[in-house]
C-alpha atoms as a PDB file:
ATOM      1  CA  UNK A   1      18.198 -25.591  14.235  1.00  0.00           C
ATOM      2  CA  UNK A   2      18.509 -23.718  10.918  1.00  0.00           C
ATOM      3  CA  UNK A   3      20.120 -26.396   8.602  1.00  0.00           C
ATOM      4  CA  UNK A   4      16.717 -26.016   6.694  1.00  0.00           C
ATOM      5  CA  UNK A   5      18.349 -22.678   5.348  1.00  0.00           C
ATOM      6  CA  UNK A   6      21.100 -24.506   3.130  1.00  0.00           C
ATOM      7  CA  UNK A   7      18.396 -26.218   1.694  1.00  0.00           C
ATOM      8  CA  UNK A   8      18.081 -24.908  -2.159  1.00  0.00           C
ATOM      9  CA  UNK A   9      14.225 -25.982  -2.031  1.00  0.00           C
ATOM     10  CA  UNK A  10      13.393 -22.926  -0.093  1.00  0.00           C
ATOM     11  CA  UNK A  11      14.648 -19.370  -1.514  1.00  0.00           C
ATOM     12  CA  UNK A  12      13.939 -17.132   1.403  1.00  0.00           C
ATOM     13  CA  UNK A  13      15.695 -14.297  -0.135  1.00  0.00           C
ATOM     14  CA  UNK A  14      13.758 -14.790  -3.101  1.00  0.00           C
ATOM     15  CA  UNK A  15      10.494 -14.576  -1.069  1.00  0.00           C
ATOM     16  CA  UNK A  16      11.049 -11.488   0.493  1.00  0.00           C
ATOM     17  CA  UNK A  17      12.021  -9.883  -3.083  1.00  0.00           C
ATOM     18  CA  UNK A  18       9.056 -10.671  -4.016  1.00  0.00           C
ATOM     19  CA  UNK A  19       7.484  -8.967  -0.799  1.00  0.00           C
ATOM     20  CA  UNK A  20       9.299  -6.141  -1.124  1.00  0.00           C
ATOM     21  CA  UNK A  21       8.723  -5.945  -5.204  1.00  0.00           C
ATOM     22  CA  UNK A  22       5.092  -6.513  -3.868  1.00  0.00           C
ATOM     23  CA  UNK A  23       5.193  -3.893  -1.581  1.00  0.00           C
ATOM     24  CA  UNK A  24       7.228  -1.011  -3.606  1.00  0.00           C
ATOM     25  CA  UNK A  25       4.784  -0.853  -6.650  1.00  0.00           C
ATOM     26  CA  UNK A  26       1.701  -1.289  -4.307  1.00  0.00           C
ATOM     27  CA  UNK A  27       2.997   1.748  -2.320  1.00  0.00           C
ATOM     28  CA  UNK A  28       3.786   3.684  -5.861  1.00  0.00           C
ATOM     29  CA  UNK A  29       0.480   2.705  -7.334  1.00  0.00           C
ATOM     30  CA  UNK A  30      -1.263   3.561  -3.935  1.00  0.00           C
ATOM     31  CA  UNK A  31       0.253   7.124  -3.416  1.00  0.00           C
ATOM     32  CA  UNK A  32      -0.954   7.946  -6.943  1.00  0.00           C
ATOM     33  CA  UNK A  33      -4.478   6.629  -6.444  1.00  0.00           C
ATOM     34  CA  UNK A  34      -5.312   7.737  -2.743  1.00  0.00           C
ATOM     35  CA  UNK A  35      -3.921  10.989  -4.112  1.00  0.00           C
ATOM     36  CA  UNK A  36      -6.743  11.039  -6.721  1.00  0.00           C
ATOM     37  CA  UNK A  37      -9.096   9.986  -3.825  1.00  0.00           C
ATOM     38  CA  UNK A  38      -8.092  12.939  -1.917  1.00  0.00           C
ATOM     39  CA  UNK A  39      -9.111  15.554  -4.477  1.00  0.00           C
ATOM     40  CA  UNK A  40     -12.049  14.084  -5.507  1.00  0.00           C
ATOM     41  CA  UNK A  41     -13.430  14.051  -1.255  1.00  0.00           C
ATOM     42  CA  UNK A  42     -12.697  17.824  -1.341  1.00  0.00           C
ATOM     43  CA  UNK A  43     -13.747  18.866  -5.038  1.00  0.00           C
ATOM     44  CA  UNK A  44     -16.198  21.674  -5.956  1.00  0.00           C
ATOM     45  CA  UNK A  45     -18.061  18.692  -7.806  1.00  0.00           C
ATOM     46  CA  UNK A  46     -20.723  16.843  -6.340  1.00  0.00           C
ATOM     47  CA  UNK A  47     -20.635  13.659  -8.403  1.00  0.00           C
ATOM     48  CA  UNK A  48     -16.604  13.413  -7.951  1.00  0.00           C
ATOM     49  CA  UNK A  49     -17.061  13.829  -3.669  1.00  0.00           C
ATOM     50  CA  UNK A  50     -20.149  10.838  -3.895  1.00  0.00           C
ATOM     51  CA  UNK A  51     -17.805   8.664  -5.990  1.00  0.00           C
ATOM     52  CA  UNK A  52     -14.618   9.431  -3.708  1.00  0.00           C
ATOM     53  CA  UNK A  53     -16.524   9.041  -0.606  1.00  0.00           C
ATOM     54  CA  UNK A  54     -18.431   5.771  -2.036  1.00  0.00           C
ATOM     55  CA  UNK A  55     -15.658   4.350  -2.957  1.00  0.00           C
ATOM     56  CA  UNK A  56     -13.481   4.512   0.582  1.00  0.00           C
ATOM     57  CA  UNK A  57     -16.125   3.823   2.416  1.00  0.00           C
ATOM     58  CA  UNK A  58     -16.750   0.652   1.048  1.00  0.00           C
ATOM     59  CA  UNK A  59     -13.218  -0.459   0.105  1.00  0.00           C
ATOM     60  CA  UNK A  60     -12.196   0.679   2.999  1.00  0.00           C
ATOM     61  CA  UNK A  61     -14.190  -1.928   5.053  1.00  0.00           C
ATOM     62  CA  UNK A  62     -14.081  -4.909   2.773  1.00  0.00           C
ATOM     63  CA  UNK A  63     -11.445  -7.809   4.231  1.00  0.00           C
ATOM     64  CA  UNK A  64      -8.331  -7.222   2.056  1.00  0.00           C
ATOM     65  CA  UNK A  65      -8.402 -11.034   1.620  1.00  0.00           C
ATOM     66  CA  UNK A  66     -11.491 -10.547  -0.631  1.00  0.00           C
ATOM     67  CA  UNK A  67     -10.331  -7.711  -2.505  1.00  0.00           C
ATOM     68  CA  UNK A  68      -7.407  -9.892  -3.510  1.00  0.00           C
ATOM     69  CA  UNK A  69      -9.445 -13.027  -4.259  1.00  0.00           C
ATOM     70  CA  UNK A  70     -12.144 -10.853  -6.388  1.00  0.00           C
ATOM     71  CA  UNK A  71      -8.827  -9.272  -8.635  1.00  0.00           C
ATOM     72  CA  UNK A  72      -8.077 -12.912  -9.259  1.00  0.00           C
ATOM     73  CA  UNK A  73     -11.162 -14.612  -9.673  1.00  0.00           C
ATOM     74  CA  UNK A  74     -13.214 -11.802 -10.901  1.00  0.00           C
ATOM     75  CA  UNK A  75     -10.106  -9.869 -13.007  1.00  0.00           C
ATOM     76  CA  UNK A  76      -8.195 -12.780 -13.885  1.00  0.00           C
ATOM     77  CA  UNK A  77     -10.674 -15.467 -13.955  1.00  0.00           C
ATOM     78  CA  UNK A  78     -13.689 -14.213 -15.519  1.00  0.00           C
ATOM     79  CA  UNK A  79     -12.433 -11.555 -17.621  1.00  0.00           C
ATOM     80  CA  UNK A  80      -9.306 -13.076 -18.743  1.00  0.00           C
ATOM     81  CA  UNK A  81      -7.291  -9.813 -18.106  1.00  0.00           C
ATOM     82  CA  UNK A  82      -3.553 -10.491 -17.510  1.00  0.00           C
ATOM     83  CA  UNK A  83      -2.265  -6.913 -16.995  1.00  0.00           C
ATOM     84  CA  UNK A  84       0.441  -7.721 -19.590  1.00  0.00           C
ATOM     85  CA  UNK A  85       1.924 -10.701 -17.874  1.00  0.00           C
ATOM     86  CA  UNK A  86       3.047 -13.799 -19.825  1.00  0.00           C
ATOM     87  CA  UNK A  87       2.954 -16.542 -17.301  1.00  0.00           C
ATOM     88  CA  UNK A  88       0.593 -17.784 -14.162  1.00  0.00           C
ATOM     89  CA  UNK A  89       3.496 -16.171 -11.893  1.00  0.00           C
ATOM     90  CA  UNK A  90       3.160 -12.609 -13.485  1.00  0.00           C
ATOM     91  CA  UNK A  91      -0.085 -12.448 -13.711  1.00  0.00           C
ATOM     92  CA  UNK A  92      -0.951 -13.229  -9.949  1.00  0.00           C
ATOM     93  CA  UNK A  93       1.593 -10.621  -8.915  1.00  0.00           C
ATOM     94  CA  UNK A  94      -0.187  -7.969 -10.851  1.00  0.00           C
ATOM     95  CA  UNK A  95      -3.517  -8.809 -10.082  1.00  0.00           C
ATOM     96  CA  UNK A  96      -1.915  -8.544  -6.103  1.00  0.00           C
ATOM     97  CA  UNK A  97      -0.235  -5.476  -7.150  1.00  0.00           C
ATOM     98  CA  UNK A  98      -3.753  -3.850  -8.523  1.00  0.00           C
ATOM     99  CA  UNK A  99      -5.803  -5.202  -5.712  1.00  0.00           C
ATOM    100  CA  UNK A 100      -3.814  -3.710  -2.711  1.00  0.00           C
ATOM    101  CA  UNK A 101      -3.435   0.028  -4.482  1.00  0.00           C
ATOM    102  CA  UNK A 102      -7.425  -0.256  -4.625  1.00  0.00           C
ATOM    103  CA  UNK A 103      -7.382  -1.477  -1.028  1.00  0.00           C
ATOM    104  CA  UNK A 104      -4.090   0.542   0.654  1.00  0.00           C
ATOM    105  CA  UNK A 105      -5.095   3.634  -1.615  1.00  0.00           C
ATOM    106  CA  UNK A 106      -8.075   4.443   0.506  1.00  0.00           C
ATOM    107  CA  UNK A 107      -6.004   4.715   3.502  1.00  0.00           C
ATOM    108  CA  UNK A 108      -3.746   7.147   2.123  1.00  0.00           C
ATOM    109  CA  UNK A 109      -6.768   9.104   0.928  1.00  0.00           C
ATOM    110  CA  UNK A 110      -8.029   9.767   4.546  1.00  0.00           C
ATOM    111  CA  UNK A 111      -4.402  10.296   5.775  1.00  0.00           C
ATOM    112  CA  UNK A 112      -3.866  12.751   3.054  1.00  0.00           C
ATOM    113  CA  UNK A 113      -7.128  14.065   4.001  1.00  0.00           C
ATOM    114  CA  UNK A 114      -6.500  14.936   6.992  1.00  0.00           C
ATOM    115  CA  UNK A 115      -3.533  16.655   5.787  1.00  0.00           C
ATOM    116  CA  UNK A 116      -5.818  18.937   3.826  1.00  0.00           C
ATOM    117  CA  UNK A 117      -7.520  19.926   6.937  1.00  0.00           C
ATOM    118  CA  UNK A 118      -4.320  21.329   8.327  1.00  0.00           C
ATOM    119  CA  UNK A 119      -3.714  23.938   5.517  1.00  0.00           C
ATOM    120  CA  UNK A 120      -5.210  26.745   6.514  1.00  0.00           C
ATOM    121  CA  UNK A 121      -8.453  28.068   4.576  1.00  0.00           C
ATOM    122  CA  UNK A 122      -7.107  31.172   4.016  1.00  0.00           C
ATOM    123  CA  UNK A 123      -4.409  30.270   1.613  1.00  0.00           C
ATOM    124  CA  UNK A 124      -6.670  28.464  -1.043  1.00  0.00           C
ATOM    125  CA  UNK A 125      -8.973  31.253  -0.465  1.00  0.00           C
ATOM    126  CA  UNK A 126      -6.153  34.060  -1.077  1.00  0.00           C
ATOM    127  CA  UNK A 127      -5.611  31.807  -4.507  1.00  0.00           C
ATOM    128  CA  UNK A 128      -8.570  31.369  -5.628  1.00  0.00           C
ATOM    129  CA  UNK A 129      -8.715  35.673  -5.054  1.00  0.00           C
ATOM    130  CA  UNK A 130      -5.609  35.501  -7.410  1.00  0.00           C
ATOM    131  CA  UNK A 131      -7.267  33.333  -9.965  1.00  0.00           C
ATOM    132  CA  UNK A 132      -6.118  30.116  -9.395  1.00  0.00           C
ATOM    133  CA  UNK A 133      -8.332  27.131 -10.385  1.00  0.00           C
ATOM    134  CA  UNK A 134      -9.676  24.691  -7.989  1.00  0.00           C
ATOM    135  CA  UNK A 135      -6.404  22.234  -9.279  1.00  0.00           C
ATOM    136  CA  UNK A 136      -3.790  24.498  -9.494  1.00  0.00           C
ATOM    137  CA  UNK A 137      -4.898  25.095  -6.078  1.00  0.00           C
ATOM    138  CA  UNK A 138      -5.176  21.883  -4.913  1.00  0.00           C
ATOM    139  CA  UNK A 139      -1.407  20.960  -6.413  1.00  0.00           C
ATOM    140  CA  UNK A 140       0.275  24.342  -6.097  1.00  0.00           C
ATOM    141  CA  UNK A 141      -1.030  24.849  -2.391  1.00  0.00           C
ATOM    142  CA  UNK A 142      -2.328  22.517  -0.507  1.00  0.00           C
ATOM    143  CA  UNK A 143      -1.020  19.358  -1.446  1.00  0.00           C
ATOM    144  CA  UNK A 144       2.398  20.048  -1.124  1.00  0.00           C
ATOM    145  CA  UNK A 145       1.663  21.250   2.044  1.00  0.00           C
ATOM    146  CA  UNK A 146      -0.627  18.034   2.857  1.00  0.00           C
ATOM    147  CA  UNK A 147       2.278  15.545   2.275  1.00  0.00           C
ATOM    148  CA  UNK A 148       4.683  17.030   4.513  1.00  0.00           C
ATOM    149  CA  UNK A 149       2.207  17.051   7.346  1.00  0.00           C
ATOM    150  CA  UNK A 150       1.377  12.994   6.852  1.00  0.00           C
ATOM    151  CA  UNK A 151       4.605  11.978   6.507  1.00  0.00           C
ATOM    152  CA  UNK A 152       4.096   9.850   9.522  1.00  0.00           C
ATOM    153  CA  UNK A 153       0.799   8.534   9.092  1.00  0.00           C
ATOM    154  CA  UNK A 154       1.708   7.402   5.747  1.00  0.00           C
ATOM    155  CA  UNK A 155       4.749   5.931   6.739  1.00  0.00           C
ATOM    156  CA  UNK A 156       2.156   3.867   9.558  1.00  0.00           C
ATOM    157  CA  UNK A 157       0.091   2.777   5.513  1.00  0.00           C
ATOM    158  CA  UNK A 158       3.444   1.889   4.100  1.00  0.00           C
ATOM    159  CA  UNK A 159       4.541  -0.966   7.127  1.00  0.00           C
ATOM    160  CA  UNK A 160       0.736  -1.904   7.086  1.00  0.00           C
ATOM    161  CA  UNK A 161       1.161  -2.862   3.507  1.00  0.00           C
ATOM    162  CA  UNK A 162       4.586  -4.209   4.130  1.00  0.00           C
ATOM    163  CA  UNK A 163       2.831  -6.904   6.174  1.00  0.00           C
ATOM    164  CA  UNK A 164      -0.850  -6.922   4.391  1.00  0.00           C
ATOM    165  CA  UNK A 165       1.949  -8.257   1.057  1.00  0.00           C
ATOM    166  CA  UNK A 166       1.363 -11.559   2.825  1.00  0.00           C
ATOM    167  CA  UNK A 167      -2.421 -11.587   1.917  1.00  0.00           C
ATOM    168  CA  UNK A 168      -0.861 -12.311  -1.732  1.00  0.00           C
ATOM    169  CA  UNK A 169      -0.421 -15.904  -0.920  1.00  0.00           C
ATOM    170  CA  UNK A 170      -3.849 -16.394  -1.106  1.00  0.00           C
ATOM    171  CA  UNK A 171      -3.741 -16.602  -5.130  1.00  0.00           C
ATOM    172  CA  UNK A 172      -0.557 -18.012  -5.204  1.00  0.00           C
ATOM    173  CA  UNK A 173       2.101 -15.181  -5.462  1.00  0.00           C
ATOM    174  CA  UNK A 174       5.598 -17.069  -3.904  1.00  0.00           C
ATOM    175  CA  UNK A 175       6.085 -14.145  -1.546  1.00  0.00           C
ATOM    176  CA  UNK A 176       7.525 -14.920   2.048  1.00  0.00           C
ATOM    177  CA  UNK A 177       4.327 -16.400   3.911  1.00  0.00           C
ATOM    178  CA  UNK A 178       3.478 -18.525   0.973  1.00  0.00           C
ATOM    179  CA  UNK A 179       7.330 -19.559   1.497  1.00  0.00           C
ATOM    180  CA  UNK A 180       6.663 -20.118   5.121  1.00  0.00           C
ATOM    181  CA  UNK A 181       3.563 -21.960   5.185  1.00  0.00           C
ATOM    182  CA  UNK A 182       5.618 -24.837   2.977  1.00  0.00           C
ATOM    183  CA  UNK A 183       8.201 -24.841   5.073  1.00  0.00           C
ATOM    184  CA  UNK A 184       5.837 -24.976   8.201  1.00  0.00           C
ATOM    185  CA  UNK A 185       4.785 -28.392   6.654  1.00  0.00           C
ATOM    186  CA  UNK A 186       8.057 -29.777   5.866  1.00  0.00           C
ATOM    187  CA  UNK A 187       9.751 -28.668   8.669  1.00  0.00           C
ATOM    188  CA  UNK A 188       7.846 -29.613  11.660  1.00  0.00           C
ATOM    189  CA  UNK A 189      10.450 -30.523  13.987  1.00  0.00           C
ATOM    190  CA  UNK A 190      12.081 -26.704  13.264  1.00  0.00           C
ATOM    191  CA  UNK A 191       8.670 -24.706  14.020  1.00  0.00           C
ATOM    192  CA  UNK A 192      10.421 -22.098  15.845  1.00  0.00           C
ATOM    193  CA  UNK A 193      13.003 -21.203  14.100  1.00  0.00           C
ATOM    194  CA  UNK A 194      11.395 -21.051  10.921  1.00  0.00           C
ATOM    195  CA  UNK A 195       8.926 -18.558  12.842  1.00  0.00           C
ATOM    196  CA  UNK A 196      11.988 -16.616  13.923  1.00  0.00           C
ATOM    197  CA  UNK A 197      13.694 -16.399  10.331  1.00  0.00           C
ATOM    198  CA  UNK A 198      10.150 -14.561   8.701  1.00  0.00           C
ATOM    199  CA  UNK A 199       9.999 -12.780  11.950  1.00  0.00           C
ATOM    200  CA  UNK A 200      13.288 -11.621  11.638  1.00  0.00           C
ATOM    201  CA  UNK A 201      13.040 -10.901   7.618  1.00  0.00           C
ATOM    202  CA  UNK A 202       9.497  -8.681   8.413  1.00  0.00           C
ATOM    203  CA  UNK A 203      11.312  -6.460  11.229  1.00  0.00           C
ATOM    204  CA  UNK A 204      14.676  -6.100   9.044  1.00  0.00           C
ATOM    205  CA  UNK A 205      11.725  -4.327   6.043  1.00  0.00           C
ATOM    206  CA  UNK A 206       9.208  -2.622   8.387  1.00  0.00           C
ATOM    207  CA  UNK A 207      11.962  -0.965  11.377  1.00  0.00           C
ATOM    208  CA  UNK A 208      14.475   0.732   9.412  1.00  0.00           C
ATOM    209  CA  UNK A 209      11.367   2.278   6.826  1.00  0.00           C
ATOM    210  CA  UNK A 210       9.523   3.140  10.295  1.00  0.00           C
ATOM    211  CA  UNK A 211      12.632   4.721  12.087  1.00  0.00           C
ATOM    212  CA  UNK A 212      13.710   6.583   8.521  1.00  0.00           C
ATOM    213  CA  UNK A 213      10.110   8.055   7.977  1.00  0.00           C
ATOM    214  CA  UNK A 214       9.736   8.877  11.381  1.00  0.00           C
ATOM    215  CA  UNK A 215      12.876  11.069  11.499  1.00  0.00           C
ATOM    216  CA  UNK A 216      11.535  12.280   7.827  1.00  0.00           C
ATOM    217  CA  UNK A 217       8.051  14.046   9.331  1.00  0.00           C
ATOM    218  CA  UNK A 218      10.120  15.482  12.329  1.00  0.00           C
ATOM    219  CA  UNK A 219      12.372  17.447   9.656  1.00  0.00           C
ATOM    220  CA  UNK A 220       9.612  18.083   7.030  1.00  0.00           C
ATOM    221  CA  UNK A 221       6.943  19.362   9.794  1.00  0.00           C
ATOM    222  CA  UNK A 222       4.893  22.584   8.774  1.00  0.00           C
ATOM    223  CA  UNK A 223       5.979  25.282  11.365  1.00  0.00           C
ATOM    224  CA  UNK A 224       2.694  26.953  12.158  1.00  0.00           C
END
């Protein structure tokens, strides 16, 4: 039922490196920019909260699917902008990489939000009494304070993106459902099991992050 894995046509452990290459600089890229997010939904500034709240608002409810297509088409296709990569391959995987840390960053802006909301107002008032500005408050104070108490909910973002990687395959990016789909036509007679091997590959990247995070907020949890 599986003789299709000795075949060297298909690389499935190739595939999911790319996945999980896919997946560790979207997460990276998405911490950083949903972090960004975050500060600008609760700064002093007006024109910084409009942008922030604009902007995951309406990211937030466009079909990843598009977001990825208009990084290629738009990014790559229009405006000739490579991102530094030589070749077709590494250019697709950046353009991925950029589209899903515009896309996943907005969810780790509301989880981090909501984070915020847990610190109470009397520290970053007792702060700003002490001089503190509005950053140093926002990165001495709250933030670290913010992460430990969305451990879990980001850890929810990070298997979302795990399996939102597959979306890539829409511009071409040889990650595992790109993979799959050619083997789905070549292989028609082995249907099942090549369900069961990218089943199988998915739950081996998303269970052991979910149980490991999971026991991660327990210990890091803000004792109130």
């Amino acid at each position: 039922m599986f003789d299709f894995l000795d075949n060297p046509q298909y690389d499935v452990l190739g595939a999911f490196w790319v996945t999980v290459q896919l997946t560790l600089w979207s997460a990276a890229g998405s911490l950083i920019w949903g972090t960004v997010l975050a500060g600008m939904r609760v700064s002093p500034v007006p024109l910084m909260r409009t942008f922030g709240t604009g902007y995951v608002n309406v990211v937030r409810n466009t079909p990843l699917t598009l977001v990825i297509i208009a990084c290629s088409a738009g990014l790559g296709e229009t405006l000739g902008m490579t991102l530094g990569g030589d070749t077709f391959e590494q250019t697709g995987f950046r353009l991925a990489v950029l589209g899903f840390i515009a896309y996943t960053g907005t969810f780790v802006c509301e989880a981090l939000r909501s984070g915020i909301n847990t610190v109470p107002p009397g520290q970053a008032e007792a702060a700003r009494a002490l001089g503190l500005s509005f950053f140093q408050v926002l990165t001495l104070i709250v933030l670290p304070q913010a992460f430990r108490a969305v451990i879990a909910p980001l850890a929810n973002v990070l298997i979302a993106l795990t399996k939102n990687t597959t979306v890539a395959s829409a511009i071409g990016v040889a990650e595992a459902s790109l993979l799959m789909k050619e083997m789905i036509e070549n292989e028609a007679d082995s249907l099942f099991a090549v369900f069961a091997v990218f089943a199988f590959g998915f739950i081996v990247l998303t269970l052991p992050t979910g149980l490991f995070l999971g026991w991660l907020a327990k210990r890091m949890a803000v004792k109130r």
